[in-house]
Protein backbone atom coordinates (compact mmCIF):
# COMPACT_ATOMS: atom_id res chain seq x y z
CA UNK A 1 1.68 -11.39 15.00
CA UNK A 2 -1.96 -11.41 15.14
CA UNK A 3 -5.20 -10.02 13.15
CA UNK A 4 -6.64 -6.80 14.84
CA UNK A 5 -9.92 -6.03 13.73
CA UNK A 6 -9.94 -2.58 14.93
CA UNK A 7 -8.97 -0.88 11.86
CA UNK A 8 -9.39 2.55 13.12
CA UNK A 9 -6.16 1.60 15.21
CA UNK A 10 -3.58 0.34 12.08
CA UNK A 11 -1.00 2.97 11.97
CA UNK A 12 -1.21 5.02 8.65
CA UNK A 13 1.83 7.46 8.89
CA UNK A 14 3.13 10.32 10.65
CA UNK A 15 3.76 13.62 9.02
CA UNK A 16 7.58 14.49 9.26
CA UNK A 17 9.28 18.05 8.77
CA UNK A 18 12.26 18.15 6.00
CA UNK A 19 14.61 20.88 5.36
CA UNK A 20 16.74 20.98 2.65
CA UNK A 21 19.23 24.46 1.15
CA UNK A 22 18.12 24.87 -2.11
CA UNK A 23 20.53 26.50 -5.13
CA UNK A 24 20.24 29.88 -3.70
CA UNK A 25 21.57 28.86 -0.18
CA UNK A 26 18.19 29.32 1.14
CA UNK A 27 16.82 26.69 3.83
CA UNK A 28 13.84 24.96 2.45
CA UNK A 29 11.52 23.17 5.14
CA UNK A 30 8.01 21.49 4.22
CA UNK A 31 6.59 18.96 6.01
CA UNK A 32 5.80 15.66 4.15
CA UNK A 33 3.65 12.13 5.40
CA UNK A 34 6.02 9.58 5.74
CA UNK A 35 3.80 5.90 5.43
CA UNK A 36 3.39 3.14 7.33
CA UNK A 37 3.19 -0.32 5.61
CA UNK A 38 0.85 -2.95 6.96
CA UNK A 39 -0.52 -6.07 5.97
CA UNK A 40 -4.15 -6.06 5.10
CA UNK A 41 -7.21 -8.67 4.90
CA UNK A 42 -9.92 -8.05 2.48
CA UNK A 43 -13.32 -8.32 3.07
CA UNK A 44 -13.63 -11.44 0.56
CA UNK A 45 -12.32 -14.07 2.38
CA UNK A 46 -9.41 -14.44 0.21
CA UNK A 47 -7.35 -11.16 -0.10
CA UNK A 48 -4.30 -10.48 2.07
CA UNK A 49 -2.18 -7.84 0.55
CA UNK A 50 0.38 -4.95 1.81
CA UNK A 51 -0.86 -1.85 2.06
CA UNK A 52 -0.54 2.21 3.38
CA UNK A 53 -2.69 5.02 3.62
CA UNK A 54 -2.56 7.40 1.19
CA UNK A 55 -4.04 10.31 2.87
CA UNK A 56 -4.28 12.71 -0.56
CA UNK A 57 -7.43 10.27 -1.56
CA UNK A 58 -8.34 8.82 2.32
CA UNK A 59 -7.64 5.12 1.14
CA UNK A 60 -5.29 2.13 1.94
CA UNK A 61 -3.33 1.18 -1.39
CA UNK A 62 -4.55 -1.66 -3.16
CA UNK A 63 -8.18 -1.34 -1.84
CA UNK A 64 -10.84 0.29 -3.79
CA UNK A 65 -12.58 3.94 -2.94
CA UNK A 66 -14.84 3.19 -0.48
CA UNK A 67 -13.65 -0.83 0.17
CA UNK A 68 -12.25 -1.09 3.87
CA UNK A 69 -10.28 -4.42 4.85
CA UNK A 70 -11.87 -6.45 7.82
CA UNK A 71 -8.25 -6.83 9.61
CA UNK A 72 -4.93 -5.75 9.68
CA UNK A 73 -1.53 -6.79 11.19
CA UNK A 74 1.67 -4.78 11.24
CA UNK A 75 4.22 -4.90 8.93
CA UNK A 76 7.11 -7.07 10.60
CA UNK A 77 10.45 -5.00 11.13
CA UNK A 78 13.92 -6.71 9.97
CA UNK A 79 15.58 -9.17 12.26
CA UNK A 80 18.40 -6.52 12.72
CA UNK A 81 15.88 -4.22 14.20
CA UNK A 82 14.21 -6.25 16.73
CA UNK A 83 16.73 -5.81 19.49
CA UNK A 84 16.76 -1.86 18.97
């Protein structure tokens, strides 16, 4: 894995419909954000830390309102998921 700078391009989430029958037998469907994790660099040299977007505020976990990290790599996937 490698540092992207292009942090307009680290995934953030997708949105995701749900259903679920709630106790009146009714079908329930909403449609939540499911995040994505990535690893994040900080702007001061030092900082690497794991991170999502949490779109309710418009930040990545972990960083300040209004701080933006300089690079980003994904999050790696399980060895048991790399052939799939």
């Amino acid at each position: 894995m490698t540092w992207n700078t292009d942090i307009s391009a680290a995934p953030r989430g997708y949105e995701k419909k749900v259903s679920h029958i709630d106790n009146k037998g009714r079908t329930i469907t909403k449609t939540v954000f499911v995040p994505q994790n990535v690893i994040l660099a900080c702007g001061d040299g030092e900082t690497v830390t794991v991170s999502r977007w949490l779109p309710n505020v418009a930040r990545w976990n972990m960083l300040a309102t209004g701080e933006q990290p300089v690079a980003w790599m994904p999050w790696p996937n399980h060895p048991s998921e790399a052939s799939q």
